[in-house]
C-alpha atoms as a PDB file:
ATOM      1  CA  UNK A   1      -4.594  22.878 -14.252  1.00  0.00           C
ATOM      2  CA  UNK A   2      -3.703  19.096 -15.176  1.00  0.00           C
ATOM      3  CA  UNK A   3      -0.799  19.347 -12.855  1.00  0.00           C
ATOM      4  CA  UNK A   4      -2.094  21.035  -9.903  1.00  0.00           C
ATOM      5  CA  UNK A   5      -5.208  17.779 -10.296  1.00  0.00           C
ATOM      6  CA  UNK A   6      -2.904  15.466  -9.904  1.00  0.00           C
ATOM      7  CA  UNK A   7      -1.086  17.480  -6.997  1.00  0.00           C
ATOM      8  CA  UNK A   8      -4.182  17.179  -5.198  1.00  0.00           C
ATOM      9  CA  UNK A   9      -4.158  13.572  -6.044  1.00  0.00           C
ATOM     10  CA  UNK A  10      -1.025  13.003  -5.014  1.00  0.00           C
ATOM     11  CA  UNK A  11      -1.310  14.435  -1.565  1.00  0.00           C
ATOM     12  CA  UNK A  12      -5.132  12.802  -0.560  1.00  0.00           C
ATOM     13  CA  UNK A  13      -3.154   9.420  -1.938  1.00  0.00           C
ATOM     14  CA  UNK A  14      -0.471   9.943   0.731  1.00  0.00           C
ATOM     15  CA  UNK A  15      -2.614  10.431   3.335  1.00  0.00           C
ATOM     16  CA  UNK A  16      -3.746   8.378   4.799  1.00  0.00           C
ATOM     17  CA  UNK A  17      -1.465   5.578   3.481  1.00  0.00           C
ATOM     18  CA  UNK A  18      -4.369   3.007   3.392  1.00  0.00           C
ATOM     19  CA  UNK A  19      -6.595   4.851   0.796  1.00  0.00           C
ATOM     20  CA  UNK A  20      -7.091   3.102  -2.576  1.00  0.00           C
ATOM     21  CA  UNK A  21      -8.419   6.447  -4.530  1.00  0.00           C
ATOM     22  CA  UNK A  22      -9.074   9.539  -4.362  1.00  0.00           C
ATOM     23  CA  UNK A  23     -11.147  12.016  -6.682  1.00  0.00           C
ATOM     24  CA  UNK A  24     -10.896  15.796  -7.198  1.00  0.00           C
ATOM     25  CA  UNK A  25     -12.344  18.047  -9.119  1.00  0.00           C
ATOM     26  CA  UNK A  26     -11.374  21.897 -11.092  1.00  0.00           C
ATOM     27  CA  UNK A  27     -13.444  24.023 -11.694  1.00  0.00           C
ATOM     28  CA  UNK A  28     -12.566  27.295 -14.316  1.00  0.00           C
ATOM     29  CA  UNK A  29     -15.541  29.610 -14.530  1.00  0.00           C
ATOM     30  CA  UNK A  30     -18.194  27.950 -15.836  1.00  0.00           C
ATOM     31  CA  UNK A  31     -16.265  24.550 -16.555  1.00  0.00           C
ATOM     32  CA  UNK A  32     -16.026  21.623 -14.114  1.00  0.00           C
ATOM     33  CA  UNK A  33     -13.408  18.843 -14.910  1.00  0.00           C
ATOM     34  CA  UNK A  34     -13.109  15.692 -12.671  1.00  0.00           C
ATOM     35  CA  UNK A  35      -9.899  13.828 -12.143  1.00  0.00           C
ATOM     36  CA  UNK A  36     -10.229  10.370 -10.536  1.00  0.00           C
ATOM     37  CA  UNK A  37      -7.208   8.287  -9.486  1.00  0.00           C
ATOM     38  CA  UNK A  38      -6.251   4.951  -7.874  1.00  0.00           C
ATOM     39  CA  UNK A  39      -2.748   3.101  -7.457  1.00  0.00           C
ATOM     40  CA  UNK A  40      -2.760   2.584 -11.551  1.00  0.00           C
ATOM     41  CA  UNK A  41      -4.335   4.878 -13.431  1.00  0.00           C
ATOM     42  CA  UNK A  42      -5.561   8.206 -13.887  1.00  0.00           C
ATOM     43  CA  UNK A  43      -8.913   8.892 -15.278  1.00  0.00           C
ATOM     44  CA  UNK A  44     -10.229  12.527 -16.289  1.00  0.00           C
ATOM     45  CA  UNK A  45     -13.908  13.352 -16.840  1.00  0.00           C
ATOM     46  CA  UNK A  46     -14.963  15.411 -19.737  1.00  0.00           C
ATOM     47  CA  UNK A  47     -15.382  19.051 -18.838  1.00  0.00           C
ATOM     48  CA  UNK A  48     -19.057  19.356 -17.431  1.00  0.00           C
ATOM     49  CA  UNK A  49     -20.063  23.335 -19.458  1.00  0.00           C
ATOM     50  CA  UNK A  50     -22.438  24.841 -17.348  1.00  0.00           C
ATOM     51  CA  UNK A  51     -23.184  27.630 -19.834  1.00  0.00           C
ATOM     52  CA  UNK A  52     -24.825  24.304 -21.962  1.00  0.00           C
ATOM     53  CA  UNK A  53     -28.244  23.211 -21.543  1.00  0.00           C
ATOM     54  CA  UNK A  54     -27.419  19.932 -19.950  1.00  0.00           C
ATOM     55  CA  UNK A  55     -24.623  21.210 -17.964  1.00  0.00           C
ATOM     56  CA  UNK A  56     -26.309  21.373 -14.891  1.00  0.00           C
ATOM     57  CA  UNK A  57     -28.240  17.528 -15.590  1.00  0.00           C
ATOM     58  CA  UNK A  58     -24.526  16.101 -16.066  1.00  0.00           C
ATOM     59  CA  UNK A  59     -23.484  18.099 -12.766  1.00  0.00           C
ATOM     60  CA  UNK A  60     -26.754  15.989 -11.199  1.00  0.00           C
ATOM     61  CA  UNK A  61     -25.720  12.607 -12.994  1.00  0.00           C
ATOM     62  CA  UNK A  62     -21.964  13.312 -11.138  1.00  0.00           C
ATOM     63  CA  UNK A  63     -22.983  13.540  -7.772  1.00  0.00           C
ATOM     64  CA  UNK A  64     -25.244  10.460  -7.820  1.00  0.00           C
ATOM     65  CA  UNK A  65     -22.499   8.696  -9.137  1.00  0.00           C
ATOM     66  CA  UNK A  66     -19.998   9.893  -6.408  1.00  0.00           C
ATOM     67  CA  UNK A  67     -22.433   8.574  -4.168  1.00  0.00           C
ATOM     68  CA  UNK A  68     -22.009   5.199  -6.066  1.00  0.00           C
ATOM     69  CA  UNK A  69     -18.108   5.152  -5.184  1.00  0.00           C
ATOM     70  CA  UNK A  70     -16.904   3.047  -1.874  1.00  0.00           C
ATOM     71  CA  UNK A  71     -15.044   5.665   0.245  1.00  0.00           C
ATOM     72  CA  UNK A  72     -11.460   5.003  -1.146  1.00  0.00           C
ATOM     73  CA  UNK A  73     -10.159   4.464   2.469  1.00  0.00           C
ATOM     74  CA  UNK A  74     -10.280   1.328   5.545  1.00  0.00           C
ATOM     75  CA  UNK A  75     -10.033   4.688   8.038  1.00  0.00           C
ATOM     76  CA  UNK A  76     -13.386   4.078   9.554  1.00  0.00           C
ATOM     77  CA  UNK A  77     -15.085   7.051  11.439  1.00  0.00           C
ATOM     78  CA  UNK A  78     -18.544   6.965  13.263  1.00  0.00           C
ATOM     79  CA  UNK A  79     -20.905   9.186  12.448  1.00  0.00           C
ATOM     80  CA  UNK A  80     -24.161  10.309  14.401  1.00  0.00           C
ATOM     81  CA  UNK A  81     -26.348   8.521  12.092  1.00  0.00           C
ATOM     82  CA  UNK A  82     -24.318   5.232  11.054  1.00  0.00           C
ATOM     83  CA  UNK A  83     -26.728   4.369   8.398  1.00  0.00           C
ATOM     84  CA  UNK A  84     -25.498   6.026   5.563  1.00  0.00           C
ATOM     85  CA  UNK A  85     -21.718   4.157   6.382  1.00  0.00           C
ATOM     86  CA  UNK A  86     -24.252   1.123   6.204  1.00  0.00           C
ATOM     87  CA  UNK A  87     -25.187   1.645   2.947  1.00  0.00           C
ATOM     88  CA  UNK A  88     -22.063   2.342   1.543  1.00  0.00           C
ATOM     89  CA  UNK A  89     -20.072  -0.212  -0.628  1.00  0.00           C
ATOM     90  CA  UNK A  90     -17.476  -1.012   1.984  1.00  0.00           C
ATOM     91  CA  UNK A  91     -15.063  -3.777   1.285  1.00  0.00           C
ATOM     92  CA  UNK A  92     -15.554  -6.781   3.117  1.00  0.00           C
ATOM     93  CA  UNK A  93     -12.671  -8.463   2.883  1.00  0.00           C
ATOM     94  CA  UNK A  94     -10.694  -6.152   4.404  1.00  0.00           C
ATOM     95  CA  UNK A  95      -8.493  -7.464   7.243  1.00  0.00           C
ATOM     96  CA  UNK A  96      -6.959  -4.217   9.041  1.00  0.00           C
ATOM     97  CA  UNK A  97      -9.142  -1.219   9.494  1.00  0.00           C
ATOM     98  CA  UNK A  98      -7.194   2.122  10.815  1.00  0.00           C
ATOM     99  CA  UNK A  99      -8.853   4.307  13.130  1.00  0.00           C
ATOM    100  CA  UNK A 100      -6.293   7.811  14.055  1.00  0.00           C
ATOM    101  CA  UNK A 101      -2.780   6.508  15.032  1.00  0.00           C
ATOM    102  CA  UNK A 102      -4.243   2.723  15.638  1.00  0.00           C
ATOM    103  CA  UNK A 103      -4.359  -0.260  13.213  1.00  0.00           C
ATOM    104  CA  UNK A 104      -6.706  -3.170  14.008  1.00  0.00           C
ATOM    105  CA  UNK A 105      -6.051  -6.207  12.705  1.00  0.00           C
ATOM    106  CA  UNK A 106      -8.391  -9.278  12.806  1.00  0.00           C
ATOM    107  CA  UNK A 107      -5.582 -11.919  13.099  1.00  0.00           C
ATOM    108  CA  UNK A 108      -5.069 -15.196  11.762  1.00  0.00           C
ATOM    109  CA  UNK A 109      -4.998 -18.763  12.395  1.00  0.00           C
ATOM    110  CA  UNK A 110      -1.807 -18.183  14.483  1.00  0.00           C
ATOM    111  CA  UNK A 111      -2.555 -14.845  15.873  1.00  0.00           C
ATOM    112  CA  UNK A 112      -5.397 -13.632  17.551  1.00  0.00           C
ATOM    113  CA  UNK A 113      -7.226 -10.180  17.048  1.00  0.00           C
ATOM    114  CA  UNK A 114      -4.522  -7.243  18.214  1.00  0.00           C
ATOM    115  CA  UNK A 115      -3.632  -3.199  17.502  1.00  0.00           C
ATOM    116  CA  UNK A 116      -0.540  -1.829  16.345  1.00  0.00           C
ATOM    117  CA  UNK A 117      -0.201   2.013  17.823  1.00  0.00           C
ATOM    118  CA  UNK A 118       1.609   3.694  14.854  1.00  0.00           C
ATOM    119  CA  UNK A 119       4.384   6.651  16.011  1.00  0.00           C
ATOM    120  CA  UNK A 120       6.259   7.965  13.544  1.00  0.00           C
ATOM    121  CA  UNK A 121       7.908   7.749   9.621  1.00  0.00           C
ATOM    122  CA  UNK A 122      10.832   5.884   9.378  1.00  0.00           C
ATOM    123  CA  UNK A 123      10.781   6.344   5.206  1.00  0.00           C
ATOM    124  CA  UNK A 124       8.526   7.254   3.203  1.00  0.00           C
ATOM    125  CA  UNK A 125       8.273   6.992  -0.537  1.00  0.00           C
ATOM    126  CA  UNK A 126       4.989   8.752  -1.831  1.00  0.00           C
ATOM    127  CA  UNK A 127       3.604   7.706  -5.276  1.00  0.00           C
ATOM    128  CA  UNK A 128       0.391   7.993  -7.265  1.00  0.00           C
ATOM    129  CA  UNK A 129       0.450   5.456  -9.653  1.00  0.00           C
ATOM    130  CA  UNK A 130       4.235   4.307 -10.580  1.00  0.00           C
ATOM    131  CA  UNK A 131       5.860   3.054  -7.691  1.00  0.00           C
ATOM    132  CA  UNK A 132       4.338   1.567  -4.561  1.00  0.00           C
ATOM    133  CA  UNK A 133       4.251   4.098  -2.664  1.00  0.00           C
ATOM    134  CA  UNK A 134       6.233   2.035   0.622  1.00  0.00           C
ATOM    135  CA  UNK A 135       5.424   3.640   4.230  1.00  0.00           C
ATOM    136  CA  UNK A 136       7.615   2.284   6.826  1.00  0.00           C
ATOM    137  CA  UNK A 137       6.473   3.455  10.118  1.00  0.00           C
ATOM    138  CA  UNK A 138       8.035   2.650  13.912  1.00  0.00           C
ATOM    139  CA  UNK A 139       5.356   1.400  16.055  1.00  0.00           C
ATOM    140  CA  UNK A 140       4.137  -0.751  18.951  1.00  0.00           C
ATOM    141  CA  UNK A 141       1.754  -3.287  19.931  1.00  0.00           C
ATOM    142  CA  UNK A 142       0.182  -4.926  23.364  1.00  0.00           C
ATOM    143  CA  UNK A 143       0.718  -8.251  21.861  1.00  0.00           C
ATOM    144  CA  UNK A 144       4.061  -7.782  21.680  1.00  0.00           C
ATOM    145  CA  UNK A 145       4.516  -5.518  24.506  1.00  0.00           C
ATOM    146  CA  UNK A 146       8.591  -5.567  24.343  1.00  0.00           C
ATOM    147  CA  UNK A 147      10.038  -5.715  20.814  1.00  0.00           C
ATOM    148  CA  UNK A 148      10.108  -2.739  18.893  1.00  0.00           C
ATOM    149  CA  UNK A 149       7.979  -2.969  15.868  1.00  0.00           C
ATOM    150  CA  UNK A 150       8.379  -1.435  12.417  1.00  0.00           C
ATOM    151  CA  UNK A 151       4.841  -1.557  10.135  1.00  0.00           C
ATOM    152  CA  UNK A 152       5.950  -1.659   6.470  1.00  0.00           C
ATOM    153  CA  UNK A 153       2.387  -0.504   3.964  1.00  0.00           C
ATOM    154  CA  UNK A 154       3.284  -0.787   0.184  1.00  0.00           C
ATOM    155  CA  UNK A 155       0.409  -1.197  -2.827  1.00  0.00           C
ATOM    156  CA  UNK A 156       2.702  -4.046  -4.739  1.00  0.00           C
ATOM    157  CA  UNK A 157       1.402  -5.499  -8.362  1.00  0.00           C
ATOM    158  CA  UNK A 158      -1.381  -8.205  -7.285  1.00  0.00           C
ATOM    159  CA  UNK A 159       0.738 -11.387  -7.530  1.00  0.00           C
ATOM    160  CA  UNK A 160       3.992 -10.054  -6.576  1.00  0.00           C
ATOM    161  CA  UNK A 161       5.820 -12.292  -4.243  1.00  0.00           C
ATOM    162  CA  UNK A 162       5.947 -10.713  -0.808  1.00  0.00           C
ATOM    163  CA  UNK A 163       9.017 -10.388   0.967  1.00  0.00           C
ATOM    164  CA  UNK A 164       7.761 -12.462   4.033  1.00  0.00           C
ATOM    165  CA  UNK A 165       8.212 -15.390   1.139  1.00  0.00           C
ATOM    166  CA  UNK A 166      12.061 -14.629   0.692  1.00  0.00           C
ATOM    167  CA  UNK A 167      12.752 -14.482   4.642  1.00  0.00           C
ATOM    168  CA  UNK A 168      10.823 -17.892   5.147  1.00  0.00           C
ATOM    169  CA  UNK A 169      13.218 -19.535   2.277  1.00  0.00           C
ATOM    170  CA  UNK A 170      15.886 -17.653   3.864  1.00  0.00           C
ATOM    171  CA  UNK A 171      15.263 -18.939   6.927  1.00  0.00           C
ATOM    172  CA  UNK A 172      14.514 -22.438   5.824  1.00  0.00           C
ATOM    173  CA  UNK A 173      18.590 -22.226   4.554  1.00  0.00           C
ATOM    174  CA  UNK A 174      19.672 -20.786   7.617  1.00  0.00           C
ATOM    175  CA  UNK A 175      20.778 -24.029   9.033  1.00  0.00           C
ATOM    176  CA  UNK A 176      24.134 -26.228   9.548  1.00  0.00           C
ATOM    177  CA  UNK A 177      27.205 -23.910   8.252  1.00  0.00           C
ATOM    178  CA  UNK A 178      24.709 -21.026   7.358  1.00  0.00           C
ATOM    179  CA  UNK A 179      22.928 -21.007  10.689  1.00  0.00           C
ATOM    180  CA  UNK A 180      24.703 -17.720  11.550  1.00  0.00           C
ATOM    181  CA  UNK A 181      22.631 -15.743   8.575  1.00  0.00           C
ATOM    182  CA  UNK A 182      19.721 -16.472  11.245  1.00  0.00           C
ATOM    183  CA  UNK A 183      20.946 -13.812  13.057  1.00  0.00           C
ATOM    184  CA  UNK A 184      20.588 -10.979  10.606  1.00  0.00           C
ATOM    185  CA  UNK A 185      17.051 -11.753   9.311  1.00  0.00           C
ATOM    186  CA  UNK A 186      14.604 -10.041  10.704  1.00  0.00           C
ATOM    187  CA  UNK A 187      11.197 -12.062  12.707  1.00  0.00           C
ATOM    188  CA  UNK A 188       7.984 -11.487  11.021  1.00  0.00           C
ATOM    189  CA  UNK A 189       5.204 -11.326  13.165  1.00  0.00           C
ATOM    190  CA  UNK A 190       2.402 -10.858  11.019  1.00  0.00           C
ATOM    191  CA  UNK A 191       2.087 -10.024   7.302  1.00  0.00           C
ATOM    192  CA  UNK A 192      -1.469  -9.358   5.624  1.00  0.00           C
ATOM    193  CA  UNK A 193      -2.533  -9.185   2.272  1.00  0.00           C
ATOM    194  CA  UNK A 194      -5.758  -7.230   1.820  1.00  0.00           C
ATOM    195  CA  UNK A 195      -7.853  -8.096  -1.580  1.00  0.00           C
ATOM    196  CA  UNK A 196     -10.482  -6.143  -2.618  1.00  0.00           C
ATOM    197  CA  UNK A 197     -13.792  -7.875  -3.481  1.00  0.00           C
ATOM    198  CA  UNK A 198     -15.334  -6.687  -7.060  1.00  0.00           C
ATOM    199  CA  UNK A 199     -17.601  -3.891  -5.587  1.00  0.00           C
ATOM    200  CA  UNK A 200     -15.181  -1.299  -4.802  1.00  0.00           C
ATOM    201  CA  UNK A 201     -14.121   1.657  -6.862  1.00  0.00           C
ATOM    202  CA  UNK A 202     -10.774   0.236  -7.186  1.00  0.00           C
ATOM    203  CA  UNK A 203     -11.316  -3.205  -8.752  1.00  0.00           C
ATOM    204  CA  UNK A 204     -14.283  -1.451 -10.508  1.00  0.00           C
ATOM    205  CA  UNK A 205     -12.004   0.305 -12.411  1.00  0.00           C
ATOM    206  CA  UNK A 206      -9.881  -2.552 -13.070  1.00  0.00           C
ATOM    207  CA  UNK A 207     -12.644  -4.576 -14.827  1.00  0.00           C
ATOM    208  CA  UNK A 208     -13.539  -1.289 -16.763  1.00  0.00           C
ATOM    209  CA  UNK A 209     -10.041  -1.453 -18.556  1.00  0.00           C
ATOM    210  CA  UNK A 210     -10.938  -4.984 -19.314  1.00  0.00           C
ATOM    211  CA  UNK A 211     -13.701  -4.749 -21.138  1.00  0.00           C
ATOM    212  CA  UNK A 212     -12.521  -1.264 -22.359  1.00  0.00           C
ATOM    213  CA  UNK A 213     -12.071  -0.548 -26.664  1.00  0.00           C
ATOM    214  CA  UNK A 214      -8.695   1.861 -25.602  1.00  0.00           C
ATOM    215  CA  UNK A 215      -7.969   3.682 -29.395  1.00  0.00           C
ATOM    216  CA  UNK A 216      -4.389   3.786 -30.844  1.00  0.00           C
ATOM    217  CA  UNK A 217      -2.704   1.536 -28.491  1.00  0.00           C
ATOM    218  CA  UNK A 218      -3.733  -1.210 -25.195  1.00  0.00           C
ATOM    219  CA  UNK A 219      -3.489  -0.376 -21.656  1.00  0.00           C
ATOM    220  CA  UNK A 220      -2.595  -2.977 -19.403  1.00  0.00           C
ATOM    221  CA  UNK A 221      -4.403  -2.074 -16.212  1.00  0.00           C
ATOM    222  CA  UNK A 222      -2.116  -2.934 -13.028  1.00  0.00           C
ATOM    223  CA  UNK A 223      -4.489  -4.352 -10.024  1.00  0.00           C
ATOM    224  CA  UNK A 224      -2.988  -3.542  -6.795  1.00  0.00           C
ATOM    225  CA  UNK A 225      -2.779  -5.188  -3.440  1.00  0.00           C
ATOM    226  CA  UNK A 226      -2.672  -2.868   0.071  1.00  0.00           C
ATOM    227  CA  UNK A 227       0.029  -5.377   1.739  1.00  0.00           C
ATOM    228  CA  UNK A 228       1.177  -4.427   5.383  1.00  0.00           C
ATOM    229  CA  UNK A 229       3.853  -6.524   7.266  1.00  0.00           C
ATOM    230  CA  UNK A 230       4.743  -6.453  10.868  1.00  0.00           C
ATOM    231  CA  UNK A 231       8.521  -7.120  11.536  1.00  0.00           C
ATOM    232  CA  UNK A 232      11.150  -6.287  14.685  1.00  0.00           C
ATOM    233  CA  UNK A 233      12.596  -2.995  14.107  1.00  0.00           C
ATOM    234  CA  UNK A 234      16.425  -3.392  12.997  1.00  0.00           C
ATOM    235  CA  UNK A 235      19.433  -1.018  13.891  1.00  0.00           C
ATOM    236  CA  UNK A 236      20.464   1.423  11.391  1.00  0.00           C
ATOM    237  CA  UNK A 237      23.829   0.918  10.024  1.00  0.00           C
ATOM    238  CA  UNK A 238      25.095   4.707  10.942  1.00  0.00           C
ATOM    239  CA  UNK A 239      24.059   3.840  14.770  1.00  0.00           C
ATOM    240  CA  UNK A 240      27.270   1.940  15.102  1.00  0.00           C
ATOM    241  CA  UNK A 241      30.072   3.929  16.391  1.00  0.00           C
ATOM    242  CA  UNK A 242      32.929   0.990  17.134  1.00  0.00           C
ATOM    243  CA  UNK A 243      35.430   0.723  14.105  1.00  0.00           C
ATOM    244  CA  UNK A 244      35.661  -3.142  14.447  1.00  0.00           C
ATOM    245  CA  UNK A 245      31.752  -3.716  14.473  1.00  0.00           C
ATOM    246  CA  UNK A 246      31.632  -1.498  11.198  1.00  0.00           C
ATOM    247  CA  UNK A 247      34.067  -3.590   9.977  1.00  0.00           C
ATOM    248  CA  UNK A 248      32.249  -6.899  11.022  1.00  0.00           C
ATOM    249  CA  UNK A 249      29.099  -5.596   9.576  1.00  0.00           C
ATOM    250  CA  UNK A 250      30.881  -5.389   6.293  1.00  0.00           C
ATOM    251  CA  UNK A 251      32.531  -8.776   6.222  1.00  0.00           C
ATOM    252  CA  UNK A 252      29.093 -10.217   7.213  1.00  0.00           C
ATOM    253  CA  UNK A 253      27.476  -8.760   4.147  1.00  0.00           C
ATOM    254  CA  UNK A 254      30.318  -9.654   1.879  1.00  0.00           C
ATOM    255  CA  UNK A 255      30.722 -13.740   3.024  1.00  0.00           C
ATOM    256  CA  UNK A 256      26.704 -13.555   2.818  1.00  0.00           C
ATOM    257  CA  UNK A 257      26.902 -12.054  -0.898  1.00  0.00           C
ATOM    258  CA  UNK A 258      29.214 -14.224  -1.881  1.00  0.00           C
ATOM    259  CA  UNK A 259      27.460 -17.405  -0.154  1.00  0.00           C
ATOM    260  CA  UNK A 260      24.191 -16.763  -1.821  1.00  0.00           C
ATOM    261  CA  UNK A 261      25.807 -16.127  -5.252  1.00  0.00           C
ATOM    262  CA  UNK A 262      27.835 -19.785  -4.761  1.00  0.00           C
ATOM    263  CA  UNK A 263      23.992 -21.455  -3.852  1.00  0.00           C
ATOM    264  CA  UNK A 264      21.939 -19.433  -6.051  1.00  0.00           C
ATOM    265  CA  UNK A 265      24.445 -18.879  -9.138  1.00  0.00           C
ATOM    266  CA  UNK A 266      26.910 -21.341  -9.627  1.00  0.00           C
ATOM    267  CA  UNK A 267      30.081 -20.597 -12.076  1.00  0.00           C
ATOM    268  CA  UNK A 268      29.784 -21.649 -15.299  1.00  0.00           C
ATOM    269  CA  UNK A 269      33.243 -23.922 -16.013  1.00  0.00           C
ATOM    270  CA  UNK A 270      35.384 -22.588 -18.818  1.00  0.00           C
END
């Protein structure tokens, strides 16, 4: 039963990619067991025994406190009476809200307010709570109505560096004899970090390990970050069909390898 729990976890995690948790629930007769899980962790309810006397008080108890939970997800939907998505503990920092195939973003200093029209999976790597569970999607955009987009969604460690950080210092050394490396980085056009304030479920849980008295052993409780970047889509390596520019392609990566390891690494002298 544990197994197909976490199956169900696994695939309301996947989809869609922007949900922070998910909670499901087995039931075996008269027992009820509750499995809730975010990007981290896995937490499992004891059985609720409705053949007890208070089985059907801590059945009660459950559902007011699933009422309690923010709704796990930035997909917004309007409903006929928007009050109750009013009242619910929505994040408010969030900056990119999805809505079907579209993701709005609110923009920056730089940019202003746009959409990204998401089309189809270039990779995929689904994960529940090892891994970060990287979606990278092709896509388009009115703001840039001619460049081919790709939309990259991972849930990184909080406080990992982002890899928008290594292409600006990348770019930064592109210059004088290493100007040509300019040429095989990719343009960012927008990168987003979205933080979750402390009244959702997921940093709820967070500050519950914190304070938590875990027996036989410490848990270190991973926070997560939903991260989303916006880059030019790149060619695939198995597009090219010219033996020379295979060939160049493989020089290039070599004399880059070996540049970087001269700037980064230098010998040690014997």
């Amino acid at each position: 039963m544990a197994l197909q729990a976490c199956r169900y976890l696994w695939e309301m995690l996947s989809v869609p990619p922007l949900r922070s948790h998910a909670t499901v629930s087995l039931a075996n007769r008269d027992r009820l067991q509750l499995y809730h899980a975010d990007r981290s962790v896995i937490l499992v309810s004891s059985a609720i025994n409705f053949s007890n006397g208070d089985g059907k008080d801590k059945f009660i108890a459950t559902i007011i406190a699933f009422h309690c939970l923010s709704l796990g997800t930035l997909e917004t939907r309007i409903p006929k009476n928007p009050k109750p998505l009013l009242q619910s503990k929505f994040p408010r920092t969030y900056e990119a809200v999805q809505q079907g195939r579209e993701l709005h973003f609110s923009g920056n200093a730089e940019v202003k307010p746009f959409k990204v029209k998401l089309v189809d999976a270039i990779s995929y790597d689904p994960a529940m709570i090892v891994g970060r569970s990287t979606l990278v999607l092709n896509a388009t955009s009115s703001r840039w109505p001619d460049i081919p987009l790709v939309v990259e969604i991972s849930w990184p460690t909080s406080g990992r560096v982002s890899e928008t950080d290594f292409l600006k210092k990348a770019n930064a050394m592109a210059v004088g004899d290493h100007a040509w490396a300019a040429n095989h980085l990719p343009r960012v056009f927008y990168a987003e970090d979205v933080a979750f304030t402390s009244d959702p479920t997921l940093e709820s849980v967070g500050q519950l390990f914190e304070d938590a008295n875990i027996v036989n052993g410490k848990y270190v409780y991973e926070r997560r970050t939903l991260r989303i970047i916006i880059q030019e889509r790149l060619h695939l390596l198995e597009s090219l069909t010219n033996v020379r520019d295979i060939g160049q392609v493989f020089l290039d990566i070599a004399c880059g390898t070996w540049t970087l390891s001269i700037l980064d690494y230098p010998p040690t002298p014997v």
